[in-house]
N, C-alpha and C. Protein backbone atom coordinates (compact mmCIF):
# COMPACT_ATOMS: atom_id res chain seq x y z
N UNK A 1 203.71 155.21 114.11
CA UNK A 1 203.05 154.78 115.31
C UNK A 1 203.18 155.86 116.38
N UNK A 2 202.64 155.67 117.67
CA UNK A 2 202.41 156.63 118.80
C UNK A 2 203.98 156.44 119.67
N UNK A 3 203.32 157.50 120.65
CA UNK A 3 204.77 157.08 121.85
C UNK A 3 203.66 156.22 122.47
N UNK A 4 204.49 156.52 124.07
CA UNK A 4 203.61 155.47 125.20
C UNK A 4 202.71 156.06 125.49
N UNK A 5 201.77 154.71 125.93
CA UNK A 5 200.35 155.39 126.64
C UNK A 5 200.53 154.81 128.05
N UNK A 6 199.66 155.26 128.56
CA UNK A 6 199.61 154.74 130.11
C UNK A 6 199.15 153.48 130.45
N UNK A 7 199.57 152.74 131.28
CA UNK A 7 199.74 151.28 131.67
C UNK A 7 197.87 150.99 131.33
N UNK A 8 197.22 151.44 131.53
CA UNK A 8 195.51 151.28 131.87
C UNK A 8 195.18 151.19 130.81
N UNK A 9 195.66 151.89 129.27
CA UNK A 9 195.08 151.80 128.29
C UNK A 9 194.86 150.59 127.54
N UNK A 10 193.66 149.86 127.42
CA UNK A 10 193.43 148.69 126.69
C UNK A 10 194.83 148.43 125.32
N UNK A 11 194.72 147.14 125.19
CA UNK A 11 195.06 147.66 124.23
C UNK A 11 194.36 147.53 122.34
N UNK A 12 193.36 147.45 122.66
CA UNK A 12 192.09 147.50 121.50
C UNK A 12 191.86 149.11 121.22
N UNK A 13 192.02 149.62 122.51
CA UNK A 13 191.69 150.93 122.54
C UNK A 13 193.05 151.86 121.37
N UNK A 14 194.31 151.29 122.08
CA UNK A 14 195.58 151.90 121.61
C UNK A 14 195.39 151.52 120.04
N UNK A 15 194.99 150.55 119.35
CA UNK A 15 194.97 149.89 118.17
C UNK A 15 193.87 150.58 117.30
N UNK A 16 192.63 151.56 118.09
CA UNK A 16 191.86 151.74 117.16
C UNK A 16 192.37 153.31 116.88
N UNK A 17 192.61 153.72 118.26
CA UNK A 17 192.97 155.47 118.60
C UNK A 17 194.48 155.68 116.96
N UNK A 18 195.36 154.41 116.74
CA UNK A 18 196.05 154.50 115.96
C UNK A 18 195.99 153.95 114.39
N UNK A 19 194.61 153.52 114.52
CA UNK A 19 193.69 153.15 113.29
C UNK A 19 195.11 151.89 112.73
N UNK A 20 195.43 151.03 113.53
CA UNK A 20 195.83 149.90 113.25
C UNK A 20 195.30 149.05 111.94
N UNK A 21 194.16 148.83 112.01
CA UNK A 21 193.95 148.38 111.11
C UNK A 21 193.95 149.20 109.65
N UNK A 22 193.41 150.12 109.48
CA UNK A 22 194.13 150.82 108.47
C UNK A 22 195.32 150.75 107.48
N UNK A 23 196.39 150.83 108.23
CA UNK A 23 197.80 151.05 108.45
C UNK A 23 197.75 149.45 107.74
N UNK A 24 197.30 148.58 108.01
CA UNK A 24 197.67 146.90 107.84
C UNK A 24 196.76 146.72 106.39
N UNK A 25 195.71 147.32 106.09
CA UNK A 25 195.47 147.13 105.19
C UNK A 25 196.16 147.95 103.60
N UNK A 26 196.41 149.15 104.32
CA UNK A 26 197.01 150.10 103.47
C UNK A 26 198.37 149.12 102.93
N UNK A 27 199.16 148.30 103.91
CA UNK A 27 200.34 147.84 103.68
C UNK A 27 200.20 146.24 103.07
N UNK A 28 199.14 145.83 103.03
CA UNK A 28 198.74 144.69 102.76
C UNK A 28 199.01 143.59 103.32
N UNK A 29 199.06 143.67 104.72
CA UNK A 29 199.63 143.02 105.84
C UNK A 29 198.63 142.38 106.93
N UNK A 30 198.67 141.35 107.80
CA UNK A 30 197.76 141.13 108.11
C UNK A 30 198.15 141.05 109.98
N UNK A 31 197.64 140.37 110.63
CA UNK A 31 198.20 140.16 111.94
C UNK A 31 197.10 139.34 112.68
N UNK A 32 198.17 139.06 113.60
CA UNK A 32 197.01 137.69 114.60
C UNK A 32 196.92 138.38 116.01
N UNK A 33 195.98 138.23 116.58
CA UNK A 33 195.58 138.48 117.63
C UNK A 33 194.82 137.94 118.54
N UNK A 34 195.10 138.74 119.93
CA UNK A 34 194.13 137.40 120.75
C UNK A 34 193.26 138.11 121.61
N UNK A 35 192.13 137.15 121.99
CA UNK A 35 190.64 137.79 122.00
C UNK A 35 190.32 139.07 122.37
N UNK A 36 191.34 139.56 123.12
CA UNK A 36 191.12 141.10 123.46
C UNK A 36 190.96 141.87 122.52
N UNK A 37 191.03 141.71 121.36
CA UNK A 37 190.51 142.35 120.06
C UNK A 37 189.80 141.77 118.84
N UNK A 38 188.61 141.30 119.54
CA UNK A 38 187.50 140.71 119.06
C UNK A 38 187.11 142.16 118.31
N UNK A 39 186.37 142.11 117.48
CA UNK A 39 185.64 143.66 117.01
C UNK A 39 186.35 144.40 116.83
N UNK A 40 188.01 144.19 116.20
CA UNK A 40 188.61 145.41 116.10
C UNK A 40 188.56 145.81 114.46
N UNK A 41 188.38 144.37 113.83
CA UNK A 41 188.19 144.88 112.07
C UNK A 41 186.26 143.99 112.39
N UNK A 42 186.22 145.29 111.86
CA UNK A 42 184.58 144.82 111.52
C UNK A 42 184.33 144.45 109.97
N UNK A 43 185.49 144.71 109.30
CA UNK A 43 185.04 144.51 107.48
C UNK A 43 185.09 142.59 107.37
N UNK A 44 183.93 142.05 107.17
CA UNK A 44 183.66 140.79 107.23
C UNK A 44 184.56 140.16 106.04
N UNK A 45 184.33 140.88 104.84
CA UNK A 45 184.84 140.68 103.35
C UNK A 45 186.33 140.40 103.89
N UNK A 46 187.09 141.34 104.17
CA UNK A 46 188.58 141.41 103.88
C UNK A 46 189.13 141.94 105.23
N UNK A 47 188.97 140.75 105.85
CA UNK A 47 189.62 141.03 107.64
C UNK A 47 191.11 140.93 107.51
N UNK A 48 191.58 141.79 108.50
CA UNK A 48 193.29 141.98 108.33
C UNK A 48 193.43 141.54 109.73
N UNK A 49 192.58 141.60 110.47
CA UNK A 49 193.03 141.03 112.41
C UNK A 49 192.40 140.07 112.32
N UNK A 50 193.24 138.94 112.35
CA UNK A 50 192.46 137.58 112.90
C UNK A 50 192.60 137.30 114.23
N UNK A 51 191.18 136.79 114.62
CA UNK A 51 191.42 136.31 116.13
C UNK A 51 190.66 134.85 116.29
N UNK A 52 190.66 134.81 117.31
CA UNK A 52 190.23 133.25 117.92
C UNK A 52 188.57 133.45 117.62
N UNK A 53 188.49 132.51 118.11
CA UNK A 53 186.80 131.93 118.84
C UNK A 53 186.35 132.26 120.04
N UNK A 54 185.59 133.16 120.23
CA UNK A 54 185.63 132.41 122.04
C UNK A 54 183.98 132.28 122.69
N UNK A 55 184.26 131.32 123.36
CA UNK A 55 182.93 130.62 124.03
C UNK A 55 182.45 131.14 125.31
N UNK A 56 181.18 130.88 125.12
CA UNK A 56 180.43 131.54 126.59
C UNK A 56 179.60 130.29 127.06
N UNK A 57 178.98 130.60 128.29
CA UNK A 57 178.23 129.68 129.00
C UNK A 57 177.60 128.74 128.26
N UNK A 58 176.80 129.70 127.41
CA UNK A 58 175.19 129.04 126.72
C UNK A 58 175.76 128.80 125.15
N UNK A 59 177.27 128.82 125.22
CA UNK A 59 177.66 128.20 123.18
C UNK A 59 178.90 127.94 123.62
N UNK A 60 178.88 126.98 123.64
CA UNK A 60 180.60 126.09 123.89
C UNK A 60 181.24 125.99 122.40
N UNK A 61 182.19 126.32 121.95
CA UNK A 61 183.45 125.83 121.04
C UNK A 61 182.96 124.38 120.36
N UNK A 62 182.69 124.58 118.63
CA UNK A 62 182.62 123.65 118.53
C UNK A 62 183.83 123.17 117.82
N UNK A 63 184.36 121.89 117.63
CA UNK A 63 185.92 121.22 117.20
C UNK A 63 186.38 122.03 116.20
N UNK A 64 185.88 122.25 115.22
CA UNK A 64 186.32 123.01 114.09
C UNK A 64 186.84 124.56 114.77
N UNK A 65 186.21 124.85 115.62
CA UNK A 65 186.89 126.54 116.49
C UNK A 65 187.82 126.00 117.08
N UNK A 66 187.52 125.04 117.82
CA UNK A 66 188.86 124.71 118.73
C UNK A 66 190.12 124.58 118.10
N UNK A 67 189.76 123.84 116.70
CA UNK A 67 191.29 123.69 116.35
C UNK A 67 191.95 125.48 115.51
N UNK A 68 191.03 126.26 115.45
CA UNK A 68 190.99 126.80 114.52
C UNK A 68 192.03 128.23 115.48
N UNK A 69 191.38 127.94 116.83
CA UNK A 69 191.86 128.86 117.90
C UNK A 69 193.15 128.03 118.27
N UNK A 70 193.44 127.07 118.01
CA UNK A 70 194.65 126.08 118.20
C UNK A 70 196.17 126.30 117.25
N UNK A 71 195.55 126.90 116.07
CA UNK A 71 196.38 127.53 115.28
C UNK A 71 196.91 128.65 115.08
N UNK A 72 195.98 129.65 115.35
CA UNK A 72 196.07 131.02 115.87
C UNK A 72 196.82 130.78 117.19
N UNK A 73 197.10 130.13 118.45
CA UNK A 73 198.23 130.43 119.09
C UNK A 73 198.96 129.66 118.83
N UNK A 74 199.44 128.91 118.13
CA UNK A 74 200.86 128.29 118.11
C UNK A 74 201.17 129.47 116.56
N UNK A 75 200.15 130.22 115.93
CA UNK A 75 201.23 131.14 115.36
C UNK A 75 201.45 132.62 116.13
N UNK A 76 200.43 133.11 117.19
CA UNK A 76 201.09 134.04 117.83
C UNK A 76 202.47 133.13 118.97
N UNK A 77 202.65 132.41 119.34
CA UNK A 77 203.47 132.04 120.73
C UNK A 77 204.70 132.04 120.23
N UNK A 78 205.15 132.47 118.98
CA UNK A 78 206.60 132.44 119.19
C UNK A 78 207.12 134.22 118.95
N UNK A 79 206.08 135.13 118.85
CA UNK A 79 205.95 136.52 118.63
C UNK A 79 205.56 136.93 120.24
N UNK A 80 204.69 136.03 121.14
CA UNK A 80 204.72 136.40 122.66
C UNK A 80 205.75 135.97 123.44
N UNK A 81 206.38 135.30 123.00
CA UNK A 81 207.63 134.41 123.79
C UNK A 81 208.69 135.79 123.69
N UNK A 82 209.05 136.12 122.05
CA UNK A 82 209.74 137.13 122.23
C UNK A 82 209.61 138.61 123.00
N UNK A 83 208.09 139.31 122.90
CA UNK A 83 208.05 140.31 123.97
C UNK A 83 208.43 139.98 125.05
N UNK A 84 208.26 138.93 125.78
CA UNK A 84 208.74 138.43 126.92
C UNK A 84 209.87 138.55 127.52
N UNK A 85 210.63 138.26 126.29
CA UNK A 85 212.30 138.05 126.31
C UNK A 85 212.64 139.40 126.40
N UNK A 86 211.70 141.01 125.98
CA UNK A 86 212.25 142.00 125.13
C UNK A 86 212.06 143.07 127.28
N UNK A 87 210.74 142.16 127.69
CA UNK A 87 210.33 143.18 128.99
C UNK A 87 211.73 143.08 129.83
N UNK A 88 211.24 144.25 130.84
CA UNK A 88 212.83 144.26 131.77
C UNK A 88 212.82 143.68 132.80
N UNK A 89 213.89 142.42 133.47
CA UNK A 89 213.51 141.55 134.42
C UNK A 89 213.46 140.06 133.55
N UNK A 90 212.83 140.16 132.37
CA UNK A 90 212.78 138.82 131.70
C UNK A 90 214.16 137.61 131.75
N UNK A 91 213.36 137.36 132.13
CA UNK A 91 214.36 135.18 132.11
C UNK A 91 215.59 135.59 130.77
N UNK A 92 216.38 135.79 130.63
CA UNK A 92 217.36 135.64 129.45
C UNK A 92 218.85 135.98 130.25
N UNK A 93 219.61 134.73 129.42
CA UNK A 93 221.45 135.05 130.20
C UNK A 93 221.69 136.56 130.01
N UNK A 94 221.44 137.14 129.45
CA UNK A 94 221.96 138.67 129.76
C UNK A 94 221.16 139.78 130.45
N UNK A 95 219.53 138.83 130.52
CA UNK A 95 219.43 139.97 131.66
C UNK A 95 219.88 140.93 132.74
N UNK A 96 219.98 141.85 132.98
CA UNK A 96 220.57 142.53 133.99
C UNK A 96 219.19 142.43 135.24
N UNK A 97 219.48 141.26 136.43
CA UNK A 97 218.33 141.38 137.57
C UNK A 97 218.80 141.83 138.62
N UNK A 98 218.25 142.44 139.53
CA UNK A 98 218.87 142.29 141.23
C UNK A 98 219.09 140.54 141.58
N UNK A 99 220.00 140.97 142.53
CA UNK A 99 220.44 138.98 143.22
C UNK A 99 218.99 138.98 143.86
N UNK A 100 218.76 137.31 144.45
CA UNK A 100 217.52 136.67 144.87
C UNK A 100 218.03 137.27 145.74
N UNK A 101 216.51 137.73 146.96
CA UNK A 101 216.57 138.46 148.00
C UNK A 101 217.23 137.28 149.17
N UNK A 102 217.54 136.94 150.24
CA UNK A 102 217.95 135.89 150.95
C UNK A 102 216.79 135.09 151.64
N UNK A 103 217.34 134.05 151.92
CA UNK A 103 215.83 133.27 152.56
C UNK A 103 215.34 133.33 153.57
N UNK A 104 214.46 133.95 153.93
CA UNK A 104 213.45 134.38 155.88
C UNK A 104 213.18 133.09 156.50
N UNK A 105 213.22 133.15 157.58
CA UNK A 105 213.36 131.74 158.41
C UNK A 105 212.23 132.22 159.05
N UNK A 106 211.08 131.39 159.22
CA UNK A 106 209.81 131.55 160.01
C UNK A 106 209.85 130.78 161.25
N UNK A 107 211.34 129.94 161.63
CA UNK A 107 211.05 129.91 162.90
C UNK A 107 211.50 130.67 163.71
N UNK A 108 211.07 130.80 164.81
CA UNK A 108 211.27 131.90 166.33
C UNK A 108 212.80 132.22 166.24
N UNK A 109 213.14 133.34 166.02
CA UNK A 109 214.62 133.88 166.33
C UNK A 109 215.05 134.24 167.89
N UNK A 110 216.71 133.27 167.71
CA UNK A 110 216.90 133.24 169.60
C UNK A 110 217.54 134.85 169.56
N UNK A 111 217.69 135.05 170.83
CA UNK A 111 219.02 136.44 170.55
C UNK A 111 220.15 135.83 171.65
């Protein structure tokens, strides 16, 4: 894989620039993803990125997508829960945070 890219870079973009999919098929591996990488495997036959459904104005979700996009995140949410846990600042007992800043009083200060 790459080093870092810069905060701006999609990340569909980072996934194709590193021929992601490739790499997943070469390994026979697959992965879930979410809509931001709609169009990232175009091979219809033997897709290795699965993603959701997603609806626009003029074609609403029909039940069978809904549930279908219903499954696809309850199997990414326990793989996003963990990046979460992994960023710096994240909610976990060993985080290392600064203390809460103190509380500002918005009424009129006497001297």
């Amino acid at each position: 894989m790459s080093g870092p890219r810069p905060g701006r870079t999609h990340d569909i973009t980072a996934a194709r620039h590193d021929h992601i999919v490739e790499h997943l098929k070469a390994a026979g591996l697959g992965a879930l993803a979410d809509l931001g990488f709609l169009g990232l495997d175009k091979d219809c036959n033997n897709q290795v990125v699965v993603t959701g459904y997603k609806a626009t104005r003029a074609r609403k979700l029909t039940t069978g997508q809904k549930t279908a996009n219903r499954i696809i995140a309850a199997g990414r949410a326990p793989v996003e829960h963990g990046f979460a846990h992994l960023r710096p600042g994240a909610s976990s007992p060993n985080s290392a945070r600064a203390p809460p800043a103190p509380p500002t009083c918005s009424a009129p200060c006497s001297s």
